[in-house]
Protein backbone atom coordinates (compact mmCIF):
# COMPACT_ATOMS: atom_id res chain seq x y z
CA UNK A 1 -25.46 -47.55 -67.85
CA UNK A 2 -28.20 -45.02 -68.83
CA UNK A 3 -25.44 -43.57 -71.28
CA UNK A 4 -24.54 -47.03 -72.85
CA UNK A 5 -26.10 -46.79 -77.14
CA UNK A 6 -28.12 -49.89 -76.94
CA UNK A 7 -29.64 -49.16 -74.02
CA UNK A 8 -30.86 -46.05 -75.25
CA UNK A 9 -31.96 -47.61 -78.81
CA UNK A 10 -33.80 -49.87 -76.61
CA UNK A 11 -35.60 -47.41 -75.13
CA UNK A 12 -36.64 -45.51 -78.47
CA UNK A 13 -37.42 -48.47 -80.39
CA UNK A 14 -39.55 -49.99 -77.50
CA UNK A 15 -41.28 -46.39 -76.51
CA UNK A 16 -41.61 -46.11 -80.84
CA UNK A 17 -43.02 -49.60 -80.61
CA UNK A 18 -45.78 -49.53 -77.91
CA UNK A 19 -46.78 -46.18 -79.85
CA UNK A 20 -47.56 -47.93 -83.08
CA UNK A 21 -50.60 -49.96 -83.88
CA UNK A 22 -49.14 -53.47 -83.16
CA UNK A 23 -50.88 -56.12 -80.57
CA UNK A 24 -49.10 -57.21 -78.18
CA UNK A 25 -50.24 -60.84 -79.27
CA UNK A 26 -50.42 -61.71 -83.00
CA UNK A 27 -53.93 -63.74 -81.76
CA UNK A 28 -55.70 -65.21 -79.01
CA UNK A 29 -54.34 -68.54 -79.63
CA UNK A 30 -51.01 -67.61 -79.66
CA UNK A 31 -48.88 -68.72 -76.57
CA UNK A 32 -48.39 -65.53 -75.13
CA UNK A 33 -44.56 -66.13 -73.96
CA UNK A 34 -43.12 -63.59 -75.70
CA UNK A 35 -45.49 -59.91 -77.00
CA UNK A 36 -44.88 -59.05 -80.58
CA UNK A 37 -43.59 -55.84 -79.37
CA UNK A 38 -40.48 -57.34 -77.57
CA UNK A 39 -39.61 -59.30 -80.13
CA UNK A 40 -39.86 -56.61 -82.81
CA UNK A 41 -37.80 -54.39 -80.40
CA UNK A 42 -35.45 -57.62 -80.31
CA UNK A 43 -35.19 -57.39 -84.39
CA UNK A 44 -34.55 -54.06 -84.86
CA UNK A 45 -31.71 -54.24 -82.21
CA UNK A 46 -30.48 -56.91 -84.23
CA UNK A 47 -30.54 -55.06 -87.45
CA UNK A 48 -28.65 -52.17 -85.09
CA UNK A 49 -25.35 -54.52 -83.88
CA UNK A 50 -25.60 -55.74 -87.26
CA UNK A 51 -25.31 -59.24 -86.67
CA UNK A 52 -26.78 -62.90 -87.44
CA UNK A 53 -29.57 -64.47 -85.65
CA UNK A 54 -28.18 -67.02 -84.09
CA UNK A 55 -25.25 -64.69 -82.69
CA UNK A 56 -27.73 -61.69 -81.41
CA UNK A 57 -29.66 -64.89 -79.33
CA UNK A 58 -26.66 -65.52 -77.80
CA UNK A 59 -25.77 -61.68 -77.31
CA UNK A 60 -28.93 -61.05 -75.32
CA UNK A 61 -28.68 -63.66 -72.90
CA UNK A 62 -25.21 -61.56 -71.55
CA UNK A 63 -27.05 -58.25 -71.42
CA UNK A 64 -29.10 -58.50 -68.46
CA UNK A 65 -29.82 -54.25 -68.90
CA UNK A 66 -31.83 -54.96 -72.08
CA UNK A 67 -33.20 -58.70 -70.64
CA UNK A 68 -35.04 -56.47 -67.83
CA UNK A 69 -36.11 -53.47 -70.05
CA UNK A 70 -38.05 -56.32 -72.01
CA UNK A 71 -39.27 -57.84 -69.38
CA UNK A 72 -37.69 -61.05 -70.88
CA UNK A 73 -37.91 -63.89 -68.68
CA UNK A 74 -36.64 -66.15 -71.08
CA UNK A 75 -34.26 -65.53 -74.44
CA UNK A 76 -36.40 -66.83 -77.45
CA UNK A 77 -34.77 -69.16 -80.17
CA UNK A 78 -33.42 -67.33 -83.36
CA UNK A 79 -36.62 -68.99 -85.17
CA UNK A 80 -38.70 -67.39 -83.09
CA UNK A 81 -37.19 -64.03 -84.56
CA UNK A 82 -37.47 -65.26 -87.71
CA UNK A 83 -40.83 -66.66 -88.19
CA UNK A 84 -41.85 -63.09 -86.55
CA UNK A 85 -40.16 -61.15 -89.19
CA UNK A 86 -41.91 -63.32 -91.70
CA UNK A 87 -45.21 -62.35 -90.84
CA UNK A 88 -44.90 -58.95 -89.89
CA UNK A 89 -46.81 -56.38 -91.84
CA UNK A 90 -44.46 -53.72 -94.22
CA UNK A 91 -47.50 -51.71 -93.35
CA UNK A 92 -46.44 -51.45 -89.58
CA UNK A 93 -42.92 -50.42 -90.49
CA UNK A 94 -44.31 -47.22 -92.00
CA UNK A 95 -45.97 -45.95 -89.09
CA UNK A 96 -43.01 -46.74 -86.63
CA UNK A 97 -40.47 -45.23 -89.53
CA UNK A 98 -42.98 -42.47 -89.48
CA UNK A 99 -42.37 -41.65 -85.35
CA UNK A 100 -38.50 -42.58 -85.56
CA UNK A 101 -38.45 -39.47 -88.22
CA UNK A 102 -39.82 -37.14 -85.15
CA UNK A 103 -36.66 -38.00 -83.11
CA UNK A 104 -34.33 -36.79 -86.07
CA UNK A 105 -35.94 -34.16 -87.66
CA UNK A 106 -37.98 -30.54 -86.22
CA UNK A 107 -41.14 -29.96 -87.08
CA UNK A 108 -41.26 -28.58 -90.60
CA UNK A 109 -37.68 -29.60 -91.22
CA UNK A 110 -37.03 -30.72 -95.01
CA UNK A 111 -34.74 -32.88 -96.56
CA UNK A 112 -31.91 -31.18 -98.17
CA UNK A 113 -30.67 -33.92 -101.06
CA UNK A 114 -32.77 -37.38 -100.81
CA UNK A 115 -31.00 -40.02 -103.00
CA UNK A 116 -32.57 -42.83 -104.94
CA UNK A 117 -31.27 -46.09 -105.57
CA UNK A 118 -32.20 -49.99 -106.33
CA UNK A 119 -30.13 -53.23 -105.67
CA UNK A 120 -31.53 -56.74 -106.59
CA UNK A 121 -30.98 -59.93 -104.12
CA UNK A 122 -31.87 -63.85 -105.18
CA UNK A 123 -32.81 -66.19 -102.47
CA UNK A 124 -30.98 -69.03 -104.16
CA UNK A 125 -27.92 -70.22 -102.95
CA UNK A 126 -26.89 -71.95 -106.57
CA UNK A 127 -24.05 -69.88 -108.05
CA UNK A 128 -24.51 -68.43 -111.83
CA UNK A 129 -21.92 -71.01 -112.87
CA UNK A 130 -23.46 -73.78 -110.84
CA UNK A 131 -27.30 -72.25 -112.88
CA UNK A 132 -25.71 -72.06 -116.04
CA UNK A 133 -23.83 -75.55 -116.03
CA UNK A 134 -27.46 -77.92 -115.16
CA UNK A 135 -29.73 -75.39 -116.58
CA UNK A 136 -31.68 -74.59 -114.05
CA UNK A 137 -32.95 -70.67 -113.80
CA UNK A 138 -32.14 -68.86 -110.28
CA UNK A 139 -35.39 -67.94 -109.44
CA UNK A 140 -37.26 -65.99 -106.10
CA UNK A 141 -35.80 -62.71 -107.17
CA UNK A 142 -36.32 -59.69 -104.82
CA UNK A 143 -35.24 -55.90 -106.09
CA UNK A 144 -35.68 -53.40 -103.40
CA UNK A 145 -35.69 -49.81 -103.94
CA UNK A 146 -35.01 -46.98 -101.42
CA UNK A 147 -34.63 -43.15 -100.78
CA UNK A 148 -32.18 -41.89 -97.94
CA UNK A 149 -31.71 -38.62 -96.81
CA UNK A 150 -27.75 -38.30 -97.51
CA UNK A 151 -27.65 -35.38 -95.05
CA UNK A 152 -28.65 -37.49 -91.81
CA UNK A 153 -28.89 -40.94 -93.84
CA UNK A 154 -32.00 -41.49 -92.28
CA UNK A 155 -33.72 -44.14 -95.08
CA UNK A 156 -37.41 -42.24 -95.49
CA UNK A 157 -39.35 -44.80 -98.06
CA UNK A 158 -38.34 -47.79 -99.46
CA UNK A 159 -40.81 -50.32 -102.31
CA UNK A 160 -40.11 -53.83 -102.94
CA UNK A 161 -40.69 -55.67 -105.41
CA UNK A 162 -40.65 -59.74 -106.54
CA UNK A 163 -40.72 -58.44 -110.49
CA UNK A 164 -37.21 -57.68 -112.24
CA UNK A 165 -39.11 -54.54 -113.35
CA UNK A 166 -36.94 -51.59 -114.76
CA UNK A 167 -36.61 -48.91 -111.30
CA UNK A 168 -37.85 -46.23 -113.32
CA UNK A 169 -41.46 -48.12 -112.79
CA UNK A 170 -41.30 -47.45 -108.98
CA UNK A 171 -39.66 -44.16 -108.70
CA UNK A 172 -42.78 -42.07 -108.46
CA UNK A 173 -44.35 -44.39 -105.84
CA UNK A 174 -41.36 -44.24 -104.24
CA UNK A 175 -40.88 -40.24 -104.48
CA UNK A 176 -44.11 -39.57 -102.79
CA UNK A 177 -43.82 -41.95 -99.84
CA UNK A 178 -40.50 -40.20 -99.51
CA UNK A 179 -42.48 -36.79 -99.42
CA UNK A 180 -45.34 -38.26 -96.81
CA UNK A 181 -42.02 -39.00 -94.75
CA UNK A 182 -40.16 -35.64 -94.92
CA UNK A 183 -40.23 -33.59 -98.28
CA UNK A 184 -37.07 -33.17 -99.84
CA UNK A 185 -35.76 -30.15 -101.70
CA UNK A 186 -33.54 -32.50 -104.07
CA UNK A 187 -33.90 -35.77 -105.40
CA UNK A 188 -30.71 -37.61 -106.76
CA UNK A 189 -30.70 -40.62 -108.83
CA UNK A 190 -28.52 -42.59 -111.75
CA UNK A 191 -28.88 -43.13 -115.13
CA UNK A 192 -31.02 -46.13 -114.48
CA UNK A 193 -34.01 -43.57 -113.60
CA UNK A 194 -33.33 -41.83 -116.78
CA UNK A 195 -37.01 -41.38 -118.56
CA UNK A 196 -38.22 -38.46 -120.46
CA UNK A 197 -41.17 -38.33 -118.25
């Protein structure tokens, strides 16, 4: 069982986890049933199978292996999850980004070729049709911008923003967090970054 992948990404993410700056409560009035540092090691093993909420509840409560690295006594509702990933500093993500790098890269090891890109997402379930037949504007826009290392597609920075900005606005913020990640000796991007500067 040792061998099995999401054991080991257990393992990682929780050893990554308890590394990082993150209480194990969010506050001293919180219930203390689950620590934030299960159930942020729940999320990213989520994100990992690639699957809903509601299904990865469900999912857990047949892997007893990952149930007893957790120390979970009980499965928590997919709201739980949720209302955790809500709240959750982008901050934190840095710093355990920062130590998942270690595990893929040597020390002093560059980035061959990072590529840039940007993809917009609306929150609104109302289709353009639906918007353009009553009038009403889609709104709660959400354009998020990232680099990946295409050699190990490892994702080393990402910015997002609520604005409909042009990317070109963000790609120097977004070039050095890429560099305080791993330093690249490329950086790739399309015509949208096109800018004299």
């Amino acid at each position: 069982m040792k061998s099995n992948k999401y054991i080991k990404f257990v393992d990682i993410s929780l050893e990554t986890v308890q590394s990082s700056r993150l209480k194990l409560y969010s506050c001293k009035y919180s219930k203390h049933v689950y620590t934030q540092h299960q159930l942020l090691v729940l999320v990213l093993l989520k994100e990992y199978i690639s699957t809903d909420y509601r299904d990865f509840v469900e999912l857990i409560d047949l892997m007893s292996d990952v149930k007893e690295k957790l120390d979970l006594n009980e499965i928590p509702h997919y709201t739980t999850l949720q209302k955790f990933m809500s709240r959750v500093p982008s901050s934190l993500f840095n710093i355990i980004l920062s130590r998942i790098l270690k595990l893929f890269y040597l020390r002093g090891e560059n980035s061959s070729i990072t590529a840039i890109d940007a993809t917009g997402f609306t929150s609104s379930y109302a289709s353009h049709y639906y918007s353009r037949r009553t009038g009403k504007l889609r709104r709660n826009f959400l354009k998020t911008l990232i680099s990946v290392d295409t050699k190990k597609k490892i994702i080393l920075g990402w910015k997002i923003s609520q604005k409909t900005d042009h990317e070109i606005k963000h790609a120097n913020a977004l070039i050095r967090q890429s560099n305080k990640m791993r330093r690249s000796e490329c950086y790739v991007m399309d015509k949208e970054y096109d800018s004299e500067k």
